[in-house]
N, C-alpha and C. Protein backbone atom coordinates (compact mmCIF):
# COMPACT_ATOMS: atom_id res chain seq x y z
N UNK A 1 2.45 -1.83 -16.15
CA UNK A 1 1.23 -1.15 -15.68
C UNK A 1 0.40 -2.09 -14.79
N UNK A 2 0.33 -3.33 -15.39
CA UNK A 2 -0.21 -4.47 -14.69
C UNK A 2 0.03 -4.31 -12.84
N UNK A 3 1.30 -4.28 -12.96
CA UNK A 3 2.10 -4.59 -11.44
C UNK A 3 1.46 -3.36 -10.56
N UNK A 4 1.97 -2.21 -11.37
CA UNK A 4 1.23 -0.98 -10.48
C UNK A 4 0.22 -1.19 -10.23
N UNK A 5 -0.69 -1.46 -10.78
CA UNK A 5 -2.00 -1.11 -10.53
C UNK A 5 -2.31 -2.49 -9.05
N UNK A 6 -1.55 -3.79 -9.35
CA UNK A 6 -1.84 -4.92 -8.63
C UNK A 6 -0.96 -4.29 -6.91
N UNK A 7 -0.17 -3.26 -6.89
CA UNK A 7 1.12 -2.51 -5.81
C UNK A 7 -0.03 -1.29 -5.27
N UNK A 8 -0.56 -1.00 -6.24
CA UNK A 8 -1.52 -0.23 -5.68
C UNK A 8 -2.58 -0.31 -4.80
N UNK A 9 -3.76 -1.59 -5.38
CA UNK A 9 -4.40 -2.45 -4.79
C UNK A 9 -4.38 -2.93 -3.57
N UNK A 10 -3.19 -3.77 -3.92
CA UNK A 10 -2.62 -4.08 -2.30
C UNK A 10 -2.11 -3.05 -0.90
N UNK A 11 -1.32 -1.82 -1.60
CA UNK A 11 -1.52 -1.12 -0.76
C UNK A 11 -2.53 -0.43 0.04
N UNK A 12 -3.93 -0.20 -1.14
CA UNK A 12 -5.23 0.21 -0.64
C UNK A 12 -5.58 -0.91 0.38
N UNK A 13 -5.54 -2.06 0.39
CA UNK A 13 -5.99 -3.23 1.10
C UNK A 13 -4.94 -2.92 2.50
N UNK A 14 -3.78 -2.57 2.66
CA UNK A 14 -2.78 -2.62 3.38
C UNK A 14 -3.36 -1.36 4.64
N UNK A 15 -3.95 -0.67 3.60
CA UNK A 15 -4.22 0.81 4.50
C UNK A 15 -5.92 0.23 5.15
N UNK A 16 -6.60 -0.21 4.61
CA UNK A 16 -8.00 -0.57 4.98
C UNK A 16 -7.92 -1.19 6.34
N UNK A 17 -6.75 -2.29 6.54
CA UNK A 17 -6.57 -2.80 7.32
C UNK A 17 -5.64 -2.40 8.54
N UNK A 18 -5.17 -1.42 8.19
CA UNK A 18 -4.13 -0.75 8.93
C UNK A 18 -4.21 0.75 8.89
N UNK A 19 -5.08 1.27 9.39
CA UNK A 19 -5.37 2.95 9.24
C UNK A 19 -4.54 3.59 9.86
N UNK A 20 -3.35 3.10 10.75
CA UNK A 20 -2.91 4.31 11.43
C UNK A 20 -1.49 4.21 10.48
N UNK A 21 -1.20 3.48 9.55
CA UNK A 21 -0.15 3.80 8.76
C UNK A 21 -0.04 4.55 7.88
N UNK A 22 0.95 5.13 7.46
CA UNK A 22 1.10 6.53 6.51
C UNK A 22 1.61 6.07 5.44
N UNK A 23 1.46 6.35 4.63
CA UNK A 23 2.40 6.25 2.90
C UNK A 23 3.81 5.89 2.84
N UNK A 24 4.05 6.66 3.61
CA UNK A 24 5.79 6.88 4.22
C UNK A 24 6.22 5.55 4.72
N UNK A 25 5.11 5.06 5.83
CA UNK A 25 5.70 3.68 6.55
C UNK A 25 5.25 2.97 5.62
N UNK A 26 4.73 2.26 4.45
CA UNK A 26 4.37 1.55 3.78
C UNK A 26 4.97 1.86 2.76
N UNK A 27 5.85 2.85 2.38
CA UNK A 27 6.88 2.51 1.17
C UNK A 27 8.30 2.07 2.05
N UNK A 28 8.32 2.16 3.05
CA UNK A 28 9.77 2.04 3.60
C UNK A 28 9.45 0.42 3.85
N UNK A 29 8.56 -0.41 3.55
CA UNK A 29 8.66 -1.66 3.53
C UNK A 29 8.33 -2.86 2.32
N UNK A 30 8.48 -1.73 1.41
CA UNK A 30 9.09 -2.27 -0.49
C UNK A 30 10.19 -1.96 -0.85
């Protein structure tokens, strides 16, 4: 649960910084 929540996080941070990426392109690079 730990990890998710820390995969999650980072992805929120990933998107803050990167708005024109979609869900889609940011799981195809885990």
């Amino acid at each position: 649960m730990k990890r998710d929540r820390a995969m999650e996080e980072l992805r929120a941070l990933v998107l803050a910084n990167n708005p024109q990426l979609t869900s889609a392109e940011l799981d195809k690079t885990h």
